[in-house]
PDB file of N, CA and C in Angstrom:
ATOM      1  N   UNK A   1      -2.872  -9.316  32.293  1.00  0.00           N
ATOM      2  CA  UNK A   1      -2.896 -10.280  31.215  1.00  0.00           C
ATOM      3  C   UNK A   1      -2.106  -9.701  30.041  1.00  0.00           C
ATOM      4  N   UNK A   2      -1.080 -10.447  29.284  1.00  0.00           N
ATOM      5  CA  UNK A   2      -0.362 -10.112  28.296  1.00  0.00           C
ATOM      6  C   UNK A   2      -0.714 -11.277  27.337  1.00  0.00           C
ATOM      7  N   UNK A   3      -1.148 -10.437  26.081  1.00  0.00           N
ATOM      8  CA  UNK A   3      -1.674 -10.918  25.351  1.00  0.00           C
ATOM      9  C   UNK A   3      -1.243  -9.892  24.389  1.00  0.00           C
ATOM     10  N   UNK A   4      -0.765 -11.040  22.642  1.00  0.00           N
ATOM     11  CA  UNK A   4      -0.310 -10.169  21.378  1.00  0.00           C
ATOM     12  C   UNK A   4      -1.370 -10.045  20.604  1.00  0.00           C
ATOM     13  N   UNK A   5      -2.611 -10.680  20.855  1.00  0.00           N
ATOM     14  CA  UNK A   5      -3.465 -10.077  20.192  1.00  0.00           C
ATOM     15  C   UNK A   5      -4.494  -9.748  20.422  1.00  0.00           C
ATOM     16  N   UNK A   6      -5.578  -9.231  19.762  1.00  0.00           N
ATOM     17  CA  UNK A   6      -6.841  -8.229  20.806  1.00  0.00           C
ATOM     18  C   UNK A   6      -7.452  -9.187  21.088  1.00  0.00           C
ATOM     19  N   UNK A   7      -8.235  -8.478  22.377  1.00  0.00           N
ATOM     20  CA  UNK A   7      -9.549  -9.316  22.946  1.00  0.00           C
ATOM     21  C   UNK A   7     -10.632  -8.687  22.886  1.00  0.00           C
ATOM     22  N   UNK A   8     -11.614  -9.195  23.306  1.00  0.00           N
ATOM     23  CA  UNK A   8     -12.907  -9.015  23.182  1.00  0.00           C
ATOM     24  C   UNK A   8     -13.566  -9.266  24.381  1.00  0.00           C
ATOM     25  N   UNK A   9     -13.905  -8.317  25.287  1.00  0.00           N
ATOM     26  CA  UNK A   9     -14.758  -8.067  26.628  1.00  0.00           C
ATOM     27  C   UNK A   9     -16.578  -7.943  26.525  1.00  0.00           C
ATOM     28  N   UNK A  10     -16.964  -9.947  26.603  1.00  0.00           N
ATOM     29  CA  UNK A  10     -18.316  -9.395  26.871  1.00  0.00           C
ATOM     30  C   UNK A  10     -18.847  -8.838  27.663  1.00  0.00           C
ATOM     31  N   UNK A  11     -20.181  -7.593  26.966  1.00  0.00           N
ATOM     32  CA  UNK A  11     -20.574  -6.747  27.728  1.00  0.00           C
ATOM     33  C   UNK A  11     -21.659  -6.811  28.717  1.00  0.00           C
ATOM     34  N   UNK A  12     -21.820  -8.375  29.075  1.00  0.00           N
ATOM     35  CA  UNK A  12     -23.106  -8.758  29.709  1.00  0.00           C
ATOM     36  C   UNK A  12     -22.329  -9.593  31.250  1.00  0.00           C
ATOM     37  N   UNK A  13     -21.431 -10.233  30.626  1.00  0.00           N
ATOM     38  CA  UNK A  13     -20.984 -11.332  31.090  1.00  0.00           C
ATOM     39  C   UNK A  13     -19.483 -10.607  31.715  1.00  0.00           C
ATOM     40  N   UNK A  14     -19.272 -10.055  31.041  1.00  0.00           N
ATOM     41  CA  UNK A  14     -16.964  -9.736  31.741  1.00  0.00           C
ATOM     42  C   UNK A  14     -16.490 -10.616  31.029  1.00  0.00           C
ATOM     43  N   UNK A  15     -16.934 -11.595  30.300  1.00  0.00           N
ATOM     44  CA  UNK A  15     -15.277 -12.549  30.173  1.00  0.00           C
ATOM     45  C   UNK A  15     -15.152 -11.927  28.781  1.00  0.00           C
ATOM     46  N   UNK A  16     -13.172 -12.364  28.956  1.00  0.00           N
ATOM     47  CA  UNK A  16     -12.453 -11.893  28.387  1.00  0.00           C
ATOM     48  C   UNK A  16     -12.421 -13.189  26.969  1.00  0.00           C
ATOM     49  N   UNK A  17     -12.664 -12.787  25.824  1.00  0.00           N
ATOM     50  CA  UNK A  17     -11.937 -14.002  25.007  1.00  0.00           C
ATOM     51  C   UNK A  17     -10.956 -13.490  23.748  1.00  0.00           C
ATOM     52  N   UNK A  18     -10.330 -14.046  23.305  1.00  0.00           N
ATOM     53  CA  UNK A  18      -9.123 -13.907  22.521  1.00  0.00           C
ATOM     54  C   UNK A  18      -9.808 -13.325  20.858  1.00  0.00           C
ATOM     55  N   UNK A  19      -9.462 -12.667  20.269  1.00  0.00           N
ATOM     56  CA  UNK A  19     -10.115 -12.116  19.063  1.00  0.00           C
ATOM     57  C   UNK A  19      -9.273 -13.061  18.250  1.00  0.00           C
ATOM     58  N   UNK A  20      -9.720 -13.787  16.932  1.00  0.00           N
ATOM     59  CA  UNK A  20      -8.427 -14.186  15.855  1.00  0.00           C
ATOM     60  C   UNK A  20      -7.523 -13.598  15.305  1.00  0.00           C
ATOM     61  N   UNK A  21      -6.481 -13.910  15.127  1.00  0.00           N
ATOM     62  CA  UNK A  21      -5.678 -13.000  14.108  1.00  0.00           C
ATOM     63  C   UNK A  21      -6.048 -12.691  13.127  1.00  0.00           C
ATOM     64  N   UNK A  22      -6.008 -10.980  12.604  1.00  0.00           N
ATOM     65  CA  UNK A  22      -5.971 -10.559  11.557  1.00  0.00           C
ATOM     66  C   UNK A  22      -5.457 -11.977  10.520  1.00  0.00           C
ATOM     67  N   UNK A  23      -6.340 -11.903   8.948  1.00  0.00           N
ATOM     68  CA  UNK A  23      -5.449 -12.581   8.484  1.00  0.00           C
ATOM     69  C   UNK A  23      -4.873 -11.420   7.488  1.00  0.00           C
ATOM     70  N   UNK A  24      -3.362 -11.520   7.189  1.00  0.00           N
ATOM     71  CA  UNK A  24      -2.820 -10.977   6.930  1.00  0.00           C
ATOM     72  C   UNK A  24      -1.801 -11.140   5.480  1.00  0.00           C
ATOM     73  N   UNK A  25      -2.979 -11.634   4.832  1.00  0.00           N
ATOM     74  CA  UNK A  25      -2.146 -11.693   3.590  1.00  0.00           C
ATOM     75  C   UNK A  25      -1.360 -10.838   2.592  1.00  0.00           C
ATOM     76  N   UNK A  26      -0.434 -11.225   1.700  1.00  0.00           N
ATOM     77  CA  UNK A  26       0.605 -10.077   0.952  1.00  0.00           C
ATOM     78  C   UNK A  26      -0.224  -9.544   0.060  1.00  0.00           C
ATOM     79  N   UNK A  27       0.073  -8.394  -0.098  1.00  0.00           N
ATOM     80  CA  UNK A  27      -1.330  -7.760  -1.480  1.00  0.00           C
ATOM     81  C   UNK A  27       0.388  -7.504  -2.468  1.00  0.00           C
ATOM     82  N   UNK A  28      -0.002  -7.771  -3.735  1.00  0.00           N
ATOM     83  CA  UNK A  28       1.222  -7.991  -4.627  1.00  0.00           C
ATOM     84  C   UNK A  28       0.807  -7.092  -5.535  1.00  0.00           C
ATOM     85  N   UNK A  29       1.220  -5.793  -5.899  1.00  0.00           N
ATOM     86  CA  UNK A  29       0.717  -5.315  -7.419  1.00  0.00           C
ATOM     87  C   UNK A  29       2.358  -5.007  -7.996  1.00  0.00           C
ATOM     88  N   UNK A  30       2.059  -5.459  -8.947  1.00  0.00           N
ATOM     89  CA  UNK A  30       3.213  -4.660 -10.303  1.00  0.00           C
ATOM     90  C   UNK A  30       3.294  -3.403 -10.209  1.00  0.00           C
ATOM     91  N   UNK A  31       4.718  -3.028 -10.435  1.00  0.00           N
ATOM     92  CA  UNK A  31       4.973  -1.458  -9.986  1.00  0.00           C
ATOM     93  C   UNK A  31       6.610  -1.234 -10.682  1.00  0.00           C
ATOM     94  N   UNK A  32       6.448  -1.877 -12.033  1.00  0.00           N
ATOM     95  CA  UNK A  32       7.856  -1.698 -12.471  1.00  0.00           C
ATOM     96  C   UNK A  32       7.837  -0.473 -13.688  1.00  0.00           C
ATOM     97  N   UNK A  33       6.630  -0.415 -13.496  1.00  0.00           N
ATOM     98  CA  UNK A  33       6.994   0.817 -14.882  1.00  0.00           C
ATOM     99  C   UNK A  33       5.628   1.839 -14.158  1.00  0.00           C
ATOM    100  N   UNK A  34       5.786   3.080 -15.004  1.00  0.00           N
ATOM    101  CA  UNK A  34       4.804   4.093 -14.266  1.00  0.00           C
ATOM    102  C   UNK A  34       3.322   3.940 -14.705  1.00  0.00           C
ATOM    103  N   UNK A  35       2.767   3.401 -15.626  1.00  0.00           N
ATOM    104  CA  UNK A  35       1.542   2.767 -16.261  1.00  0.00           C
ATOM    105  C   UNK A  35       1.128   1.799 -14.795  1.00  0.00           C
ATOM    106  N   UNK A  36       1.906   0.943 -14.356  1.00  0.00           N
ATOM    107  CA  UNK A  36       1.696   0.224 -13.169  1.00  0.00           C
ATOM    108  C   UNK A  36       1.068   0.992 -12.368  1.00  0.00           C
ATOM    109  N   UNK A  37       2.251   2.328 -11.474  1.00  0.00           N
ATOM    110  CA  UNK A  37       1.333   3.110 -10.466  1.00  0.00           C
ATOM    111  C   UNK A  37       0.911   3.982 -10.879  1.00  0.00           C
ATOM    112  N   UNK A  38       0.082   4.363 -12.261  1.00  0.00           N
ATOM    113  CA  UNK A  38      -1.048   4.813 -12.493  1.00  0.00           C
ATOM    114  C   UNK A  38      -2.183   4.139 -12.279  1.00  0.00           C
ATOM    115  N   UNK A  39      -2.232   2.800 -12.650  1.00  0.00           N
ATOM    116  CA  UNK A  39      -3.083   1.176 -12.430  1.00  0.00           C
ATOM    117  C   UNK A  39      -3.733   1.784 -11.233  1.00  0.00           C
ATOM    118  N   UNK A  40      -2.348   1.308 -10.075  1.00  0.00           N
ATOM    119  CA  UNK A  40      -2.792   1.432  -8.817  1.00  0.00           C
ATOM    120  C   UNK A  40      -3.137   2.423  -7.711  1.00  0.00           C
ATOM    121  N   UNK A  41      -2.289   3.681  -8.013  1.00  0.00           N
ATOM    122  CA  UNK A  41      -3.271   5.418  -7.700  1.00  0.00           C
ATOM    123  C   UNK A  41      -4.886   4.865  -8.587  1.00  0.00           C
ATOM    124  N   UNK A  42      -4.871   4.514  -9.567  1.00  0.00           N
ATOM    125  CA  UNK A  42      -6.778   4.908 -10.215  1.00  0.00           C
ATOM    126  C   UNK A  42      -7.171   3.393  -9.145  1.00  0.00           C
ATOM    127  N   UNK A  43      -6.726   2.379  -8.838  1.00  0.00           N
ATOM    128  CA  UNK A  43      -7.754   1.641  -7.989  1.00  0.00           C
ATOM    129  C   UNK A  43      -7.891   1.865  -6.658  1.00  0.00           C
ATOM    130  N   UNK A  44      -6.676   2.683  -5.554  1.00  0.00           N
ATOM    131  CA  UNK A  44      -7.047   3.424  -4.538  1.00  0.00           C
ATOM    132  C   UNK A  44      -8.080   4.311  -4.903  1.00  0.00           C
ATOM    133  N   UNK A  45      -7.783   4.809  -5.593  1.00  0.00           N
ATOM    134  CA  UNK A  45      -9.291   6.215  -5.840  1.00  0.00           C
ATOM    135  C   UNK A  45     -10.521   5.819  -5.920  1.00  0.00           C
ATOM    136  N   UNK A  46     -10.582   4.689  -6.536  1.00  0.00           N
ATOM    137  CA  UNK A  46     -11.974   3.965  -7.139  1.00  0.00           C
ATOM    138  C   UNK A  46     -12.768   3.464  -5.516  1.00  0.00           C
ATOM    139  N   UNK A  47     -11.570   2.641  -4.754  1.00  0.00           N
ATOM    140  CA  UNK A  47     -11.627   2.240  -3.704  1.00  0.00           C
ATOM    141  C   UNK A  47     -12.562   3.083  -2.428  1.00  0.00           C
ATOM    142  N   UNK A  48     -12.041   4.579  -2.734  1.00  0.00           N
ATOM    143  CA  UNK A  48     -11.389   5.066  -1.880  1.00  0.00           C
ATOM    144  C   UNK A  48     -13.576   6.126  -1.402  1.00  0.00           C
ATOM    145  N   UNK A  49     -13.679   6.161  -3.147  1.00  0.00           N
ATOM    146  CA  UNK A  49     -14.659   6.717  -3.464  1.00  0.00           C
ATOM    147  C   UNK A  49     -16.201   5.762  -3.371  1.00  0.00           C
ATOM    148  N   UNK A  50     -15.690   4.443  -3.158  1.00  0.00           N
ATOM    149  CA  UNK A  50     -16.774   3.788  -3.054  1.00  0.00           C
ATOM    150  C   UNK A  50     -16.597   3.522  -1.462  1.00  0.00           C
ATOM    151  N   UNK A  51     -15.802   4.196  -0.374  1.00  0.00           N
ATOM    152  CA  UNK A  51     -15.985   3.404   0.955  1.00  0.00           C
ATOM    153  C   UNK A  51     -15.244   2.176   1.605  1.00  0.00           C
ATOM    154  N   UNK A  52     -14.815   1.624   0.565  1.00  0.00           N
ATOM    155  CA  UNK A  52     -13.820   0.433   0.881  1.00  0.00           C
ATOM    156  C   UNK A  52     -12.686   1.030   1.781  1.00  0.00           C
ATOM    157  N   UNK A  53     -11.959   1.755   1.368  1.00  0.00           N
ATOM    158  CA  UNK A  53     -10.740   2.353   1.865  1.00  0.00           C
ATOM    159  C   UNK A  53     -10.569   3.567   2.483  1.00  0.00           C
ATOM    160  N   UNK A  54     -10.353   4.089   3.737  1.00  0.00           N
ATOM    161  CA  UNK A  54     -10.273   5.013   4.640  1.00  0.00           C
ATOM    162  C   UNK A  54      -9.692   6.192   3.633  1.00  0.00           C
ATOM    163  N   UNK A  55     -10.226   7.224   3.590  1.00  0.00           N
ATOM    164  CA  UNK A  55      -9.178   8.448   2.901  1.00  0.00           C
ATOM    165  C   UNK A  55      -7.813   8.481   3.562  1.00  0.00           C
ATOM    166  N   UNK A  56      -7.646   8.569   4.761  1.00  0.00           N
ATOM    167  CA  UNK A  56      -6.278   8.711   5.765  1.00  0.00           C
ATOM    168  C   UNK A  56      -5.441   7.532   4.862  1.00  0.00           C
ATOM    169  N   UNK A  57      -5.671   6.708   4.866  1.00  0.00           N
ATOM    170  CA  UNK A  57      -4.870   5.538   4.005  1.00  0.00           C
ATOM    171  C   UNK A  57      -4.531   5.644   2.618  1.00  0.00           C
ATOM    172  N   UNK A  58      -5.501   5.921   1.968  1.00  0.00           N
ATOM    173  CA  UNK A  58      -5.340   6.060   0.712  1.00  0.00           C
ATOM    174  C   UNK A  58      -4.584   6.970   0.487  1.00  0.00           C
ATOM    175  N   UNK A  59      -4.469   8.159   0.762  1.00  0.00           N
ATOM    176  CA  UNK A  59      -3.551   9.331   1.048  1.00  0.00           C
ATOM    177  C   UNK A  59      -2.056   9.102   1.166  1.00  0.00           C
ATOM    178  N   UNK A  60      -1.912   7.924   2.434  1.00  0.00           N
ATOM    179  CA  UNK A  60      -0.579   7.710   2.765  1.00  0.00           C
ATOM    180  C   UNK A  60      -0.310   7.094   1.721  1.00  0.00           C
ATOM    181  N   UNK A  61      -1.178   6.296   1.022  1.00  0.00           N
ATOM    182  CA  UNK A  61      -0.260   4.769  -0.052  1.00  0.00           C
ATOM    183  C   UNK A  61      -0.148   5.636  -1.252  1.00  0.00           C
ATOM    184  N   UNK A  62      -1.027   7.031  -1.372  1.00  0.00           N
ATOM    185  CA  UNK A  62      -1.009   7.426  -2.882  1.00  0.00           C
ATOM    186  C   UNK A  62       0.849   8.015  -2.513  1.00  0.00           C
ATOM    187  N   UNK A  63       0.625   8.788  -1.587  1.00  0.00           N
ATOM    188  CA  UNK A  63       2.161   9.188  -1.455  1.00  0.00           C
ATOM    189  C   UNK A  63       3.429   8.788  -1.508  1.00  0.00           C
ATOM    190  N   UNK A  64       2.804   7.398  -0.948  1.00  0.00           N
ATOM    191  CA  UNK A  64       4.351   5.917  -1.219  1.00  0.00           C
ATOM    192  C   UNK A  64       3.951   5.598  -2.992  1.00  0.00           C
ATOM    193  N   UNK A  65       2.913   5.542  -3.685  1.00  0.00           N
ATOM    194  CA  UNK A  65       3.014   5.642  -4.703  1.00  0.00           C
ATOM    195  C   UNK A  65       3.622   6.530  -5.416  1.00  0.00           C
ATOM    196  N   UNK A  66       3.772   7.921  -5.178  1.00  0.00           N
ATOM    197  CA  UNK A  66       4.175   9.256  -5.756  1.00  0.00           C
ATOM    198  C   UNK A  66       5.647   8.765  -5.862  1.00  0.00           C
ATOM    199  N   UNK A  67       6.071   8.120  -4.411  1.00  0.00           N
ATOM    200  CA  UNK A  67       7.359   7.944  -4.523  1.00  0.00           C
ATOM    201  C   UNK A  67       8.307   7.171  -5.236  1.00  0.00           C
ATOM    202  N   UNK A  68       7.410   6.062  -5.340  1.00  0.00           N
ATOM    203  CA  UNK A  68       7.740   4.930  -6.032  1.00  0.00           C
ATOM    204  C   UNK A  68       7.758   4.940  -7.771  1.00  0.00           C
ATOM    205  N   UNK A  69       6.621   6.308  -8.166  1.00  0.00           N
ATOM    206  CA  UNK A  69       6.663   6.682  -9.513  1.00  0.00           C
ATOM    207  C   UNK A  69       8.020   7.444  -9.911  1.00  0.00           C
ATOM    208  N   UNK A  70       8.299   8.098  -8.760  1.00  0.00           N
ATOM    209  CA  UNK A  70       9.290   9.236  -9.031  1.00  0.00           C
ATOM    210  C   UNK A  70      11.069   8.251  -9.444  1.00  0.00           C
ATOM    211  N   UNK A  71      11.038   7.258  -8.375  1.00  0.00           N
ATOM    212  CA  UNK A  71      12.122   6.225  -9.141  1.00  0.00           C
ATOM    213  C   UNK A  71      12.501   5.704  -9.739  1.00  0.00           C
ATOM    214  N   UNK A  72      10.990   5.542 -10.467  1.00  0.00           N
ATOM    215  CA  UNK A  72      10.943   4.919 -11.960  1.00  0.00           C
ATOM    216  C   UNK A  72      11.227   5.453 -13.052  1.00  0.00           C
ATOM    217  N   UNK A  73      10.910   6.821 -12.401  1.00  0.00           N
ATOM    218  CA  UNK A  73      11.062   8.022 -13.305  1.00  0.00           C
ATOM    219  C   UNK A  73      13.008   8.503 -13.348  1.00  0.00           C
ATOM    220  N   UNK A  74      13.068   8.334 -12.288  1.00  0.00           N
ATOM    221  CA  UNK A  74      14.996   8.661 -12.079  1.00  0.00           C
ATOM    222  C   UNK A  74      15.262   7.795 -12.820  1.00  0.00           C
ATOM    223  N   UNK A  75      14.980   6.807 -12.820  1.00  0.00           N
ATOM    224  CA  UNK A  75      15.805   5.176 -13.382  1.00  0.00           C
ATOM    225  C   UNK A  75      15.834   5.438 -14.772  1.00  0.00           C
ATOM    226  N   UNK A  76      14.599   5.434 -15.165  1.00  0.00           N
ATOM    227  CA  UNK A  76      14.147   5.147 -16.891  1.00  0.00           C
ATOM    228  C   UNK A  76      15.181   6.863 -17.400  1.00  0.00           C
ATOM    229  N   UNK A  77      15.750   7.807 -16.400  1.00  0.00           N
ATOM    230  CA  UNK A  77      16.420   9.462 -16.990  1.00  0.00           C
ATOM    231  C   UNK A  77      17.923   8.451 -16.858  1.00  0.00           C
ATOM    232  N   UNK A  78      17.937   7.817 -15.869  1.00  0.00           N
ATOM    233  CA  UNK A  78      19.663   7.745 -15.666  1.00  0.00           C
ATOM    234  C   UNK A  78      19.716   6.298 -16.845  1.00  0.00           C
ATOM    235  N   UNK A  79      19.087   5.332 -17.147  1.00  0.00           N
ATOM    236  CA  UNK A  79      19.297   4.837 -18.555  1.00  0.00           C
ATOM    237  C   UNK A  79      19.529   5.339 -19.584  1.00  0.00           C
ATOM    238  N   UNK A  80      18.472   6.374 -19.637  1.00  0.00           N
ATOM    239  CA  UNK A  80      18.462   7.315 -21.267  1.00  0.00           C
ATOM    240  C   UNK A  80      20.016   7.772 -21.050  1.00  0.00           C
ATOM    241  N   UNK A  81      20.524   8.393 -20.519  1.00  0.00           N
ATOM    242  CA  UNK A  81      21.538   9.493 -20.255  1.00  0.00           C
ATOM    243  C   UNK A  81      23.193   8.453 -21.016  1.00  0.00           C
ATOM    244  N   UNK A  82      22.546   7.376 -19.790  1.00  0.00           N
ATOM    245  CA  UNK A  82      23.579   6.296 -19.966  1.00  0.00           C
ATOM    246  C   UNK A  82      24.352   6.327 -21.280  1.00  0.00           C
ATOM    247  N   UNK A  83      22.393   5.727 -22.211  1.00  0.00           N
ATOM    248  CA  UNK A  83      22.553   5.639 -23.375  1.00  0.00           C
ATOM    249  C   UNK A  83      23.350   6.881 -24.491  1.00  0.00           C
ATOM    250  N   UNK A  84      22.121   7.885 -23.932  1.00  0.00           N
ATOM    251  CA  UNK A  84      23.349   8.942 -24.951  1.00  0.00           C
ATOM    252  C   UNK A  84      24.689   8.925 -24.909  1.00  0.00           C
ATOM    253  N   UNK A  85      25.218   8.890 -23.538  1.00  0.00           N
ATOM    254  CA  UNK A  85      26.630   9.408 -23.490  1.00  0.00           C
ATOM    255  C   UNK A  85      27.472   7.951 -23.848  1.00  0.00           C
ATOM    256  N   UNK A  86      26.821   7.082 -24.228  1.00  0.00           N
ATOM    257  CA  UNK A  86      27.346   6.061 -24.850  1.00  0.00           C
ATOM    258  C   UNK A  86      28.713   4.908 -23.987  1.00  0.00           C
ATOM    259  N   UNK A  87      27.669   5.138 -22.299  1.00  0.00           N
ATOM    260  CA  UNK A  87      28.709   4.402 -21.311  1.00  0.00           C
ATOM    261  C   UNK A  87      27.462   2.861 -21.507  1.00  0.00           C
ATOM    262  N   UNK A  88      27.097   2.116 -22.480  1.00  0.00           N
ATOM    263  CA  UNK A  88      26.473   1.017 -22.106  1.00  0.00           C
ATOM    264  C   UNK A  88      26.425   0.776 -23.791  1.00  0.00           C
TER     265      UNK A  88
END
């Protein structure tokens, strides 16, 4: 049987039935300035500490956060620079 999404094997009975799809909605946070992914590193943590959110996860997203701070951080140096050297 090929099937894209999980099933579910009762354990009394054998039959096989189709699980629903995940629903899979977009999670949207603001992330244009570094105040943003401070926002959102402190609500993984909050998350993370009350059980909601797997540590393994939170871990990975704080790290795509780290990264995502660090560009903001290049961006907002290569403006300033811009500015001094008086190419804008």
């Amino acid at each position: 049987m090929s099937n894209k999404y999980p099933v579910e094997v009762d354990g009394v009975t054998g039959e096989v039935s189709d699980l629903p799809p995940a629903n899979r909605t977009r999670y949207r946070a603001k992330l244009d300035t570094l105040q943003d992914v401070r926002r959102e590193m402190a609500k993984l943590y909050r998350e993370t500490r009350s059980g909601v959110l797997d540590v393994q996860d939170a871990t990975k997203m704080t790290w795509m956060l780290q990264a995502v701070g660090k560009v903001i951080e290049g961006s907002d140096l290569e403006k300033r620079i811009e500015i001094l050297e008086g190419k804008k």
